[in-house]
PDB file of N, CA and C in Angstrom:
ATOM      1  N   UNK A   1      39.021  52.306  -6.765  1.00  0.00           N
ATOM      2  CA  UNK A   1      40.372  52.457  -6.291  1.00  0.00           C
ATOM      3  C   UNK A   1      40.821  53.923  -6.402  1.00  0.00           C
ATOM      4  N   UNK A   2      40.506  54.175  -7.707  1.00  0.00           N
ATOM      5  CA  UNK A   2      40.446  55.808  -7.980  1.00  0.00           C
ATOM      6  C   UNK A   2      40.214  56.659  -6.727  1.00  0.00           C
ATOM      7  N   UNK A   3      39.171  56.717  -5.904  1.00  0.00           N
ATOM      8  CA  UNK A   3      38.623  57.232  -4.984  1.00  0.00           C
ATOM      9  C   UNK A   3      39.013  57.134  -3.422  1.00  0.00           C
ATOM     10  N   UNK A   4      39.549  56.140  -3.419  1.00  0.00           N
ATOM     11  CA  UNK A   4      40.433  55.438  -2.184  1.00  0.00           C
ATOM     12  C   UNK A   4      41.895  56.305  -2.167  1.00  0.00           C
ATOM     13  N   UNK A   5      42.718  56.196  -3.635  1.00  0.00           N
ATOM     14  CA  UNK A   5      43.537  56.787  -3.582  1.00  0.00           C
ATOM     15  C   UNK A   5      43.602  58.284  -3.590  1.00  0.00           C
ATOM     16  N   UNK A   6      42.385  59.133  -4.053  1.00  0.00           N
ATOM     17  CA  UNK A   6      42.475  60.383  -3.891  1.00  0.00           C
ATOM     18  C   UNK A   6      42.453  60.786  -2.241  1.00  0.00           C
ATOM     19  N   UNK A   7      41.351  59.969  -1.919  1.00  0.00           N
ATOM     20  CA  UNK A   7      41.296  60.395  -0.220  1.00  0.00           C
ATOM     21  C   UNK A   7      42.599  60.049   0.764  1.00  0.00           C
ATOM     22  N   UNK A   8      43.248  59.002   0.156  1.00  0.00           N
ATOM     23  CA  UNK A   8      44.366  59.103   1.114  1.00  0.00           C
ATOM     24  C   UNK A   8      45.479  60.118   0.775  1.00  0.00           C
ATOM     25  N   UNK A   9      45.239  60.395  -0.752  1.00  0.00           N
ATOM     26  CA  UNK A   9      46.211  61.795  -0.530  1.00  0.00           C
ATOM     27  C   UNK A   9      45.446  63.117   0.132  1.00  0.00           C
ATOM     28  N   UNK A  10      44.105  63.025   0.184  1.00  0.00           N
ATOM     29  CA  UNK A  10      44.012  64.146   0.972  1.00  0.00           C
ATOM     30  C   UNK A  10      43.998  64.178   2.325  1.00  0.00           C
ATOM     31  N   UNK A  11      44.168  63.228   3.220  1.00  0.00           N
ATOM     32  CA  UNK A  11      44.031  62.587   4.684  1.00  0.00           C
ATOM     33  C   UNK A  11      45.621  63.273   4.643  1.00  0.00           C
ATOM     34  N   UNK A  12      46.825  62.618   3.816  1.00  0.00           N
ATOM     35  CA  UNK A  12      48.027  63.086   4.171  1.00  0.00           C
ATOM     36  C   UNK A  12      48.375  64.451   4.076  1.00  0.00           C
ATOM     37  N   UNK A  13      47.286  65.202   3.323  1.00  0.00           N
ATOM     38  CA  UNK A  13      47.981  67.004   3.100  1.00  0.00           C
ATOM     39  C   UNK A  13      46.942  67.491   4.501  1.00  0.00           C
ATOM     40  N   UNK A  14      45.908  66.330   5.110  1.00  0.00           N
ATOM     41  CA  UNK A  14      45.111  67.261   5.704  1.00  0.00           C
ATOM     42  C   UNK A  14      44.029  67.999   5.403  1.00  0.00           C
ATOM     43  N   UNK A  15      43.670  67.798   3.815  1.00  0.00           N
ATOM     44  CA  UNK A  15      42.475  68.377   3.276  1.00  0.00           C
ATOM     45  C   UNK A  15      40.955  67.456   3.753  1.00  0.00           C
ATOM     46  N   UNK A  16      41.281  66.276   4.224  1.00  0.00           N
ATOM     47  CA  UNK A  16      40.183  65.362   4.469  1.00  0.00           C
ATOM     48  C   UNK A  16      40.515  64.414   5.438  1.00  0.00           C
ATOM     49  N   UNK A  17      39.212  64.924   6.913  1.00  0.00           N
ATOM     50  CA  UNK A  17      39.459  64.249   7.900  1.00  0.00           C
ATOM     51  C   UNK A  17      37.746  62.947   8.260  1.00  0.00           C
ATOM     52  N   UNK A  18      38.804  61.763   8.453  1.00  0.00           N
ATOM     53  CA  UNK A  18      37.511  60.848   8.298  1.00  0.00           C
ATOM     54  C   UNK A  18      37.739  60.472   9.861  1.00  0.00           C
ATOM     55  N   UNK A  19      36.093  59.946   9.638  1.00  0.00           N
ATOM     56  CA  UNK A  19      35.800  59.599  10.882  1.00  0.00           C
ATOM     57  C   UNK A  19      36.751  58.105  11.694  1.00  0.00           C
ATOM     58  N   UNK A  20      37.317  57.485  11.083  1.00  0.00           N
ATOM     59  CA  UNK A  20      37.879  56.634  10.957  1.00  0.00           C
ATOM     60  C   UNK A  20      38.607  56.127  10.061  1.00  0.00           C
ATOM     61  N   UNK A  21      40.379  55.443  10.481  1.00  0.00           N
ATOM     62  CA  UNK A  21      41.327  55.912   9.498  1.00  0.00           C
ATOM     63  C   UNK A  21      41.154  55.122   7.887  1.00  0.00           C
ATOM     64  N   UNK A  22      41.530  55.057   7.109  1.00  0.00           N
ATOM     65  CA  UNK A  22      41.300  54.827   5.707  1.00  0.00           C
ATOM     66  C   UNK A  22      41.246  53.389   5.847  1.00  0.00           C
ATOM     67  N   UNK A  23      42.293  52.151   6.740  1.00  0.00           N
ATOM     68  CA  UNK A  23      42.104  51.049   6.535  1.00  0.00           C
ATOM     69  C   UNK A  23      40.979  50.496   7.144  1.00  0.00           C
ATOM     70  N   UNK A  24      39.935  51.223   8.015  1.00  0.00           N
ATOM     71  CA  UNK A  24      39.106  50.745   8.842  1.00  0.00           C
ATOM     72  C   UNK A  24      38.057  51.460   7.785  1.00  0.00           C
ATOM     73  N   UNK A  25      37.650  52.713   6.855  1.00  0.00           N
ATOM     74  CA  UNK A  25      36.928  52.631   6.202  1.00  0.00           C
ATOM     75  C   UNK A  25      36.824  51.524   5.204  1.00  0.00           C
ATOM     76  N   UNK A  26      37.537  50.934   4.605  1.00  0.00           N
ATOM     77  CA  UNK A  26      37.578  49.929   3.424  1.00  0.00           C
ATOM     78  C   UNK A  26      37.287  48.554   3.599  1.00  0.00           C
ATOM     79  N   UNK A  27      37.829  48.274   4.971  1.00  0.00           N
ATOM     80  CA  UNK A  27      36.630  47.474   5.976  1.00  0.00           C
ATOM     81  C   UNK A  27      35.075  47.332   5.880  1.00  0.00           C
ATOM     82  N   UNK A  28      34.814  48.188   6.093  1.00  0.00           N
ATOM     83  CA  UNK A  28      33.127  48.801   5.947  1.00  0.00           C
ATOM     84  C   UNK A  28      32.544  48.462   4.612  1.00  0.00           C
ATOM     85  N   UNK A  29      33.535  48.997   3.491  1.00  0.00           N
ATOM     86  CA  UNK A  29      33.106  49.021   2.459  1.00  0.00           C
ATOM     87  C   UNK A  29      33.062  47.925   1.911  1.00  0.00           C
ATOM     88  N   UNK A  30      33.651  47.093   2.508  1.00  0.00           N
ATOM     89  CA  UNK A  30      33.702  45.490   1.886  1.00  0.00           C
ATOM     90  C   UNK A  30      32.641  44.935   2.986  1.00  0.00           C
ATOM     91  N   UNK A  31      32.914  45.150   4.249  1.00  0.00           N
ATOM     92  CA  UNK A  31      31.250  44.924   5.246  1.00  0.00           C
ATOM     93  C   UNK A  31      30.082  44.851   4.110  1.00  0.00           C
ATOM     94  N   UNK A  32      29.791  45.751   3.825  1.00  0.00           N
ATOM     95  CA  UNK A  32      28.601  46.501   3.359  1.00  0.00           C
ATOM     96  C   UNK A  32      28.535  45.833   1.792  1.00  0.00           C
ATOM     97  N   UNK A  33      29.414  44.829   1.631  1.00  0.00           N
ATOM     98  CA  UNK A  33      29.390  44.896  -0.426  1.00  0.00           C
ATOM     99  C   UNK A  33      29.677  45.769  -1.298  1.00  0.00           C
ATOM    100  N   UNK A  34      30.575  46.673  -1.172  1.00  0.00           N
ATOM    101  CA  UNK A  34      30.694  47.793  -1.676  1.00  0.00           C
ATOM    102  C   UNK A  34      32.108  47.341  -2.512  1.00  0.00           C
ATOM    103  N   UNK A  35      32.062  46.978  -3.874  1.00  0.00           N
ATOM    104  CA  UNK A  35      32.927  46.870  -4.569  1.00  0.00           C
ATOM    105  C   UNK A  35      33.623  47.735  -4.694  1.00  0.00           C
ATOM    106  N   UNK A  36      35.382  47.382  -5.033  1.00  0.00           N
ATOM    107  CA  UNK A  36      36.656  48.620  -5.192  1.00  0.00           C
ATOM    108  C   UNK A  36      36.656  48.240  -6.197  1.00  0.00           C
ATOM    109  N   UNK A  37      36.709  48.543  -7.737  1.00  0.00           N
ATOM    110  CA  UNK A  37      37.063  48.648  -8.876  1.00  0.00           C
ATOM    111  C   UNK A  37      38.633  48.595  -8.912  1.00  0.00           C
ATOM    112  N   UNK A  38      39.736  47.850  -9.094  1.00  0.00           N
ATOM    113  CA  UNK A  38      40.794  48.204  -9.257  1.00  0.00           C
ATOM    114  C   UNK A  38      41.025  48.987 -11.178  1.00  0.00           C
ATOM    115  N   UNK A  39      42.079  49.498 -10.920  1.00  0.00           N
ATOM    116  CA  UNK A  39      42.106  50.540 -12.291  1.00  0.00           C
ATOM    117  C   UNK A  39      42.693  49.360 -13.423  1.00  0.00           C
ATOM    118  N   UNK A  40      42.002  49.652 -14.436  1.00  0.00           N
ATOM    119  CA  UNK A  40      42.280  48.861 -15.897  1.00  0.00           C
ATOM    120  C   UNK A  40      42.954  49.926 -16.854  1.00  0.00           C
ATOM    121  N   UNK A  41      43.913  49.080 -17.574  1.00  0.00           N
ATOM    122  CA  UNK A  41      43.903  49.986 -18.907  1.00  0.00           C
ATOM    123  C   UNK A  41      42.614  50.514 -19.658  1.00  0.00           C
ATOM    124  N   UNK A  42      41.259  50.016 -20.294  1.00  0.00           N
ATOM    125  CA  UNK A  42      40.461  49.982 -20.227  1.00  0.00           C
ATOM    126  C   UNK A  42      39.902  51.198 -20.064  1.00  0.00           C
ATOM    127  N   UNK A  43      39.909  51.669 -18.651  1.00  0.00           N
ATOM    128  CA  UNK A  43      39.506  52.557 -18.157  1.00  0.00           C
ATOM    129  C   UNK A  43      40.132  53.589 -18.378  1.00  0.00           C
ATOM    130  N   UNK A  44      41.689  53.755 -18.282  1.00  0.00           N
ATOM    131  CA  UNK A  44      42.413  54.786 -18.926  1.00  0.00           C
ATOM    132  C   UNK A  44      42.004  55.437 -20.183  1.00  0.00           C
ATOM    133  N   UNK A  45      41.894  54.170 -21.184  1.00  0.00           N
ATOM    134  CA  UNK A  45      41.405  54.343 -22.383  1.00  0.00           C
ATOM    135  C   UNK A  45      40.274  55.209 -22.882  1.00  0.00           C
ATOM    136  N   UNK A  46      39.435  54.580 -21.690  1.00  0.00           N
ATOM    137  CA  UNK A  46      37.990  55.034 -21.813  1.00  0.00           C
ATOM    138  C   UNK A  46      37.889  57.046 -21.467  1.00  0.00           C
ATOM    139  N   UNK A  47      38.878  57.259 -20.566  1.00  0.00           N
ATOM    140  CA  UNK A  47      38.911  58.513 -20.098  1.00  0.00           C
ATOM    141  C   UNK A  47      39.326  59.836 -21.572  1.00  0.00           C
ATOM    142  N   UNK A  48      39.499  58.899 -22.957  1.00  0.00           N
ATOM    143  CA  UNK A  48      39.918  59.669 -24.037  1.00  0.00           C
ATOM    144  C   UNK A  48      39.026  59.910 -24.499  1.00  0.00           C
ATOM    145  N   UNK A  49      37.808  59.135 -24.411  1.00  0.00           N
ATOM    146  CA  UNK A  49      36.282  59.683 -25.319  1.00  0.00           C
ATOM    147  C   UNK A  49      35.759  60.278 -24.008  1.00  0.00           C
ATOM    148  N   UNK A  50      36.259  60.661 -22.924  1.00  0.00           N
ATOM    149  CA  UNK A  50      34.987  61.133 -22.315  1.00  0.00           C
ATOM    150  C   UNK A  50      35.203  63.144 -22.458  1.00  0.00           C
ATOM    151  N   UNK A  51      33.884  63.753 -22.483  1.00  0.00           N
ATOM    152  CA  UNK A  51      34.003  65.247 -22.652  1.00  0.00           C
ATOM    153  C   UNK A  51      35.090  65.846 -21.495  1.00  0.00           C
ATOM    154  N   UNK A  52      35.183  67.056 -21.946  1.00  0.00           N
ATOM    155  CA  UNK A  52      36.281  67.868 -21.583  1.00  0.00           C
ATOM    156  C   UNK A  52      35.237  68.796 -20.489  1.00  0.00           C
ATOM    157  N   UNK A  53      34.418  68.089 -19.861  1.00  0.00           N
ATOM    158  CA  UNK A  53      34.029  68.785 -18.555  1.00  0.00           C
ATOM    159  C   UNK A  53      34.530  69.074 -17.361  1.00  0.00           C
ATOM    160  N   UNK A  54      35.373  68.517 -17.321  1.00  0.00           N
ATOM    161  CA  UNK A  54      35.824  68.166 -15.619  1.00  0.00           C
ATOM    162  C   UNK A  54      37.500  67.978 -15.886  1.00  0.00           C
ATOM    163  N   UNK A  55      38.432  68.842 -15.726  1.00  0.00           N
ATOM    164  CA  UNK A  55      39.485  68.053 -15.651  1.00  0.00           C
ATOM    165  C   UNK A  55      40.502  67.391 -14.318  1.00  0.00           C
ATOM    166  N   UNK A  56      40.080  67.455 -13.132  1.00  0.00           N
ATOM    167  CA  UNK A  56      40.144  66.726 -12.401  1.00  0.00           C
ATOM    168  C   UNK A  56      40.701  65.220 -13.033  1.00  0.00           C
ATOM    169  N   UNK A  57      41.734  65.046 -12.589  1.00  0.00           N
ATOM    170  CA  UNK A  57      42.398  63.225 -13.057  1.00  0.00           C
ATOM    171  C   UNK A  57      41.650  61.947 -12.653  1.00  0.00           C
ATOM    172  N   UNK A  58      41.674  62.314 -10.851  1.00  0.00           N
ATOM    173  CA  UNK A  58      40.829  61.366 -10.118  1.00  0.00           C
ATOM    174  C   UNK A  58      39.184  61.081 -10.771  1.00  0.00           C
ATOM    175  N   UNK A  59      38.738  62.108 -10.811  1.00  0.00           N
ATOM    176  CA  UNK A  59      37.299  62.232 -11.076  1.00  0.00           C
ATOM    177  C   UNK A  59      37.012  61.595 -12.939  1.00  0.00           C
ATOM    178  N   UNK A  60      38.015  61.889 -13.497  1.00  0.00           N
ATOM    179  CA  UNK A  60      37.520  61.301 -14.848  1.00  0.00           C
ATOM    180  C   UNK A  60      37.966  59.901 -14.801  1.00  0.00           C
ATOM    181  N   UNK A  61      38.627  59.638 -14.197  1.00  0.00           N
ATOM    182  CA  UNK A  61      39.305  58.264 -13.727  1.00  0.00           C
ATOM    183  C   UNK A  61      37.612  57.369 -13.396  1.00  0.00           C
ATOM    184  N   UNK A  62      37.634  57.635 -12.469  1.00  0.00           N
ATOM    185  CA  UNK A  62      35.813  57.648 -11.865  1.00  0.00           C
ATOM    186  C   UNK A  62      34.741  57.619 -12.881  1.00  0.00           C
ATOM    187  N   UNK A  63      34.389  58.385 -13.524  1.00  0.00           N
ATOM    188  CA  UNK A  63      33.435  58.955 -14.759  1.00  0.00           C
ATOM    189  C   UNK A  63      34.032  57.576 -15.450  1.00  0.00           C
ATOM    190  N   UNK A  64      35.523  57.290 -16.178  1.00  0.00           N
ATOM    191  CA  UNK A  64      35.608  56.557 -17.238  1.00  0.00           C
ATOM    192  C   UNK A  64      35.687  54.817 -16.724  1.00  0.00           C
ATOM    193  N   UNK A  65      35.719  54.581 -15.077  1.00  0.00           N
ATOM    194  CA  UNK A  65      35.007  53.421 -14.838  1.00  0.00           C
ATOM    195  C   UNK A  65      33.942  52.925 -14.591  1.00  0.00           C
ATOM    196  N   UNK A  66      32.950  53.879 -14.530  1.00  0.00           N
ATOM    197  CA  UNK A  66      31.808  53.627 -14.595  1.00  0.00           C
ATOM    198  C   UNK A  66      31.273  53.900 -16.030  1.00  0.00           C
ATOM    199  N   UNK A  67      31.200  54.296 -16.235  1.00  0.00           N
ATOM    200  CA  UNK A  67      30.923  54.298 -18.245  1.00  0.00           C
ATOM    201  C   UNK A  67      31.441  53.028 -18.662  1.00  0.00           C
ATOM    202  N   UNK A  68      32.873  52.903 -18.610  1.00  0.00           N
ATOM    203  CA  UNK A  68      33.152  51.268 -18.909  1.00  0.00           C
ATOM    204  C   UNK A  68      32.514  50.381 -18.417  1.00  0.00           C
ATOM    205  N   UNK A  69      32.041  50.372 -16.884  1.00  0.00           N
ATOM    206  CA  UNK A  69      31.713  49.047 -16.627  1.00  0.00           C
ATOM    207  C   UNK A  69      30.265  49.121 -16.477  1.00  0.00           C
ATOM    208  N   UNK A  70      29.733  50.415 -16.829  1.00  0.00           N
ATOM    209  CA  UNK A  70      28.172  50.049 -16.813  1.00  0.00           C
ATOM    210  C   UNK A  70      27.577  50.381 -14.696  1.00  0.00           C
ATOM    211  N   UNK A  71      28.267  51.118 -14.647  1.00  0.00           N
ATOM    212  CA  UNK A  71      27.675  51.598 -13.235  1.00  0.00           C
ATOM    213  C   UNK A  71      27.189  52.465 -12.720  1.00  0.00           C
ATOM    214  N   UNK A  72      26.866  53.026 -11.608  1.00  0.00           N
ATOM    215  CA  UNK A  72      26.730  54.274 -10.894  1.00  0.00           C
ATOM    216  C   UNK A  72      27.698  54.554 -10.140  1.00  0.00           C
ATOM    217  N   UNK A  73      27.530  56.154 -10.212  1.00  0.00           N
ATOM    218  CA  UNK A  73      28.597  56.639  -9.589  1.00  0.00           C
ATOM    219  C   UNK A  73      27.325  57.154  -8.482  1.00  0.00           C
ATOM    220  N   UNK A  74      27.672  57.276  -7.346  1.00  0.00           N
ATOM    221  CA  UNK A  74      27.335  58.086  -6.056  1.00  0.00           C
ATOM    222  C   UNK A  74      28.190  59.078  -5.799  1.00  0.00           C
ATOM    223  N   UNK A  75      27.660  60.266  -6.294  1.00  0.00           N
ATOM    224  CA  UNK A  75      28.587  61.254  -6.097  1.00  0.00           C
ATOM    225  C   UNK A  75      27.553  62.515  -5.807  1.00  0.00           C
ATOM    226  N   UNK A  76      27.906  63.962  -4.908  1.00  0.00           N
ATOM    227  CA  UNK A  76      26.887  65.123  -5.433  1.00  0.00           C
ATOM    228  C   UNK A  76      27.958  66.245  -6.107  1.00  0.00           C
ATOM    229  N   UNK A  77      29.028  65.723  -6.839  1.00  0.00           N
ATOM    230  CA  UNK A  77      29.836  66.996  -7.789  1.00  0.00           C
ATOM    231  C   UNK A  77      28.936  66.957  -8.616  1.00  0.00           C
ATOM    232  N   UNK A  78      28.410  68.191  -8.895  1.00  0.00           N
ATOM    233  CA  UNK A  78      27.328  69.025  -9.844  1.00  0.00           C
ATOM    234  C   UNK A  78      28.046  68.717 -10.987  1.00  0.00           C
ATOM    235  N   UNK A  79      29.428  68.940 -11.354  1.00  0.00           N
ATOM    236  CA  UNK A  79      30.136  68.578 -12.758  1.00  0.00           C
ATOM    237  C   UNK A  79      29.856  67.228 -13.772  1.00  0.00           C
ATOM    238  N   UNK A  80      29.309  66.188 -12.265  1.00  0.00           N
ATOM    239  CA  UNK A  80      29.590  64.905 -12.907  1.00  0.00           C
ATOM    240  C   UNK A  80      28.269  64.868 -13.715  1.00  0.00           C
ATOM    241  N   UNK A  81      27.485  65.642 -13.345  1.00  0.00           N
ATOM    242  CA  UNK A  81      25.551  65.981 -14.242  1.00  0.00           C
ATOM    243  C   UNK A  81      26.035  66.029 -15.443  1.00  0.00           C
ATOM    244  N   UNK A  82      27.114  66.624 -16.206  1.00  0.00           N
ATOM    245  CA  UNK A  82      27.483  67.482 -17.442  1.00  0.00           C
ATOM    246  C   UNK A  82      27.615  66.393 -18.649  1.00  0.00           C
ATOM    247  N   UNK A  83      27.731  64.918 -17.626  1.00  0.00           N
ATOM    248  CA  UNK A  83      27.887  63.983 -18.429  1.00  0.00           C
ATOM    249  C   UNK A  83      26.347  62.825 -18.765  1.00  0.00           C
ATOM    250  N   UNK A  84      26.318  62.807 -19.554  1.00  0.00           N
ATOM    251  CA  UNK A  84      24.903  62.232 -19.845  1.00  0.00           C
ATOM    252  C   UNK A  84      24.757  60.937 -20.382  1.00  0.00           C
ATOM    253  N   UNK A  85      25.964  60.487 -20.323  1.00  0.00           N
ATOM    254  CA  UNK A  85      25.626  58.942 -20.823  1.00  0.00           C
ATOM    255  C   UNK A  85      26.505  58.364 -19.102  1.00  0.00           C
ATOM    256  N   UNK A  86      26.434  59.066 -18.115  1.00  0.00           N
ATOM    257  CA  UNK A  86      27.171  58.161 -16.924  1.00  0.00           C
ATOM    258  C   UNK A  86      25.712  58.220 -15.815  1.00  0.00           C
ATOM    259  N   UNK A  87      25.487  57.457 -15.219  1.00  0.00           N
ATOM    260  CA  UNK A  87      24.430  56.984 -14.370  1.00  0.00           C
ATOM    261  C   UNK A  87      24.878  57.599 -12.905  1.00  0.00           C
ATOM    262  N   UNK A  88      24.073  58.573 -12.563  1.00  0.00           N
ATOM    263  CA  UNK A  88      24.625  59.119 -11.009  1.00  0.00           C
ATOM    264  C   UNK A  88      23.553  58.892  -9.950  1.00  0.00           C
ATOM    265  N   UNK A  89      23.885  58.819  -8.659  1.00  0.00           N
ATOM    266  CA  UNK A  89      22.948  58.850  -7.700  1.00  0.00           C
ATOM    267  C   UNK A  89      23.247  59.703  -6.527  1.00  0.00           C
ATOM    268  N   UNK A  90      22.524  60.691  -6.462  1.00  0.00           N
ATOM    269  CA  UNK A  90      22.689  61.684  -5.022  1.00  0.00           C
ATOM    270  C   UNK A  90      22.346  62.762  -5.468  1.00  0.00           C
TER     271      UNK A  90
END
């Protein structure tokens, strides 16, 4: 959800143009099986033990739901490497 909501704030400043508008990507993503994580306290929580690599909100948001729930992140931010107990692919 984390990730959904960053991109639609950047679609609205104009920093990020998709090929198709945000409700027709999320479409896809549920097409495809692509779980949305909605945000937990949990996860908030979790964002207090994680290192002081990255301070980006969205992105540790990200980092501390996948650490909680035991996932991968698909990402290529070089920052997210810095973390070594989170599982990345790309």
């Amino acid at each position: 959800m984390a990730s959904l909501w960053e991109m639609a704030i950047k679609v609205k400043i104009g920093k990020l143009d998709l090929l198709v508008d945000l409700k027709e990507f999320v479409f896809h993503l549920k097409k495809n099986n692509i779980e949305i994580i909605p945000l937990a306290f949990e996860h908030i929580l979790e964002t207090m033990d994680l290192e002081d690599h990255h301070r980006d909100p969205f992105d540790r948001i990200i980092l501390a739901q996948a650490k909680f729930e035991n996932m991968t992140i698909i990402s290529k931010d070089e920052n997210f490497y810095k973390y070594i107990h989170i599982k990345l692919m790309w």
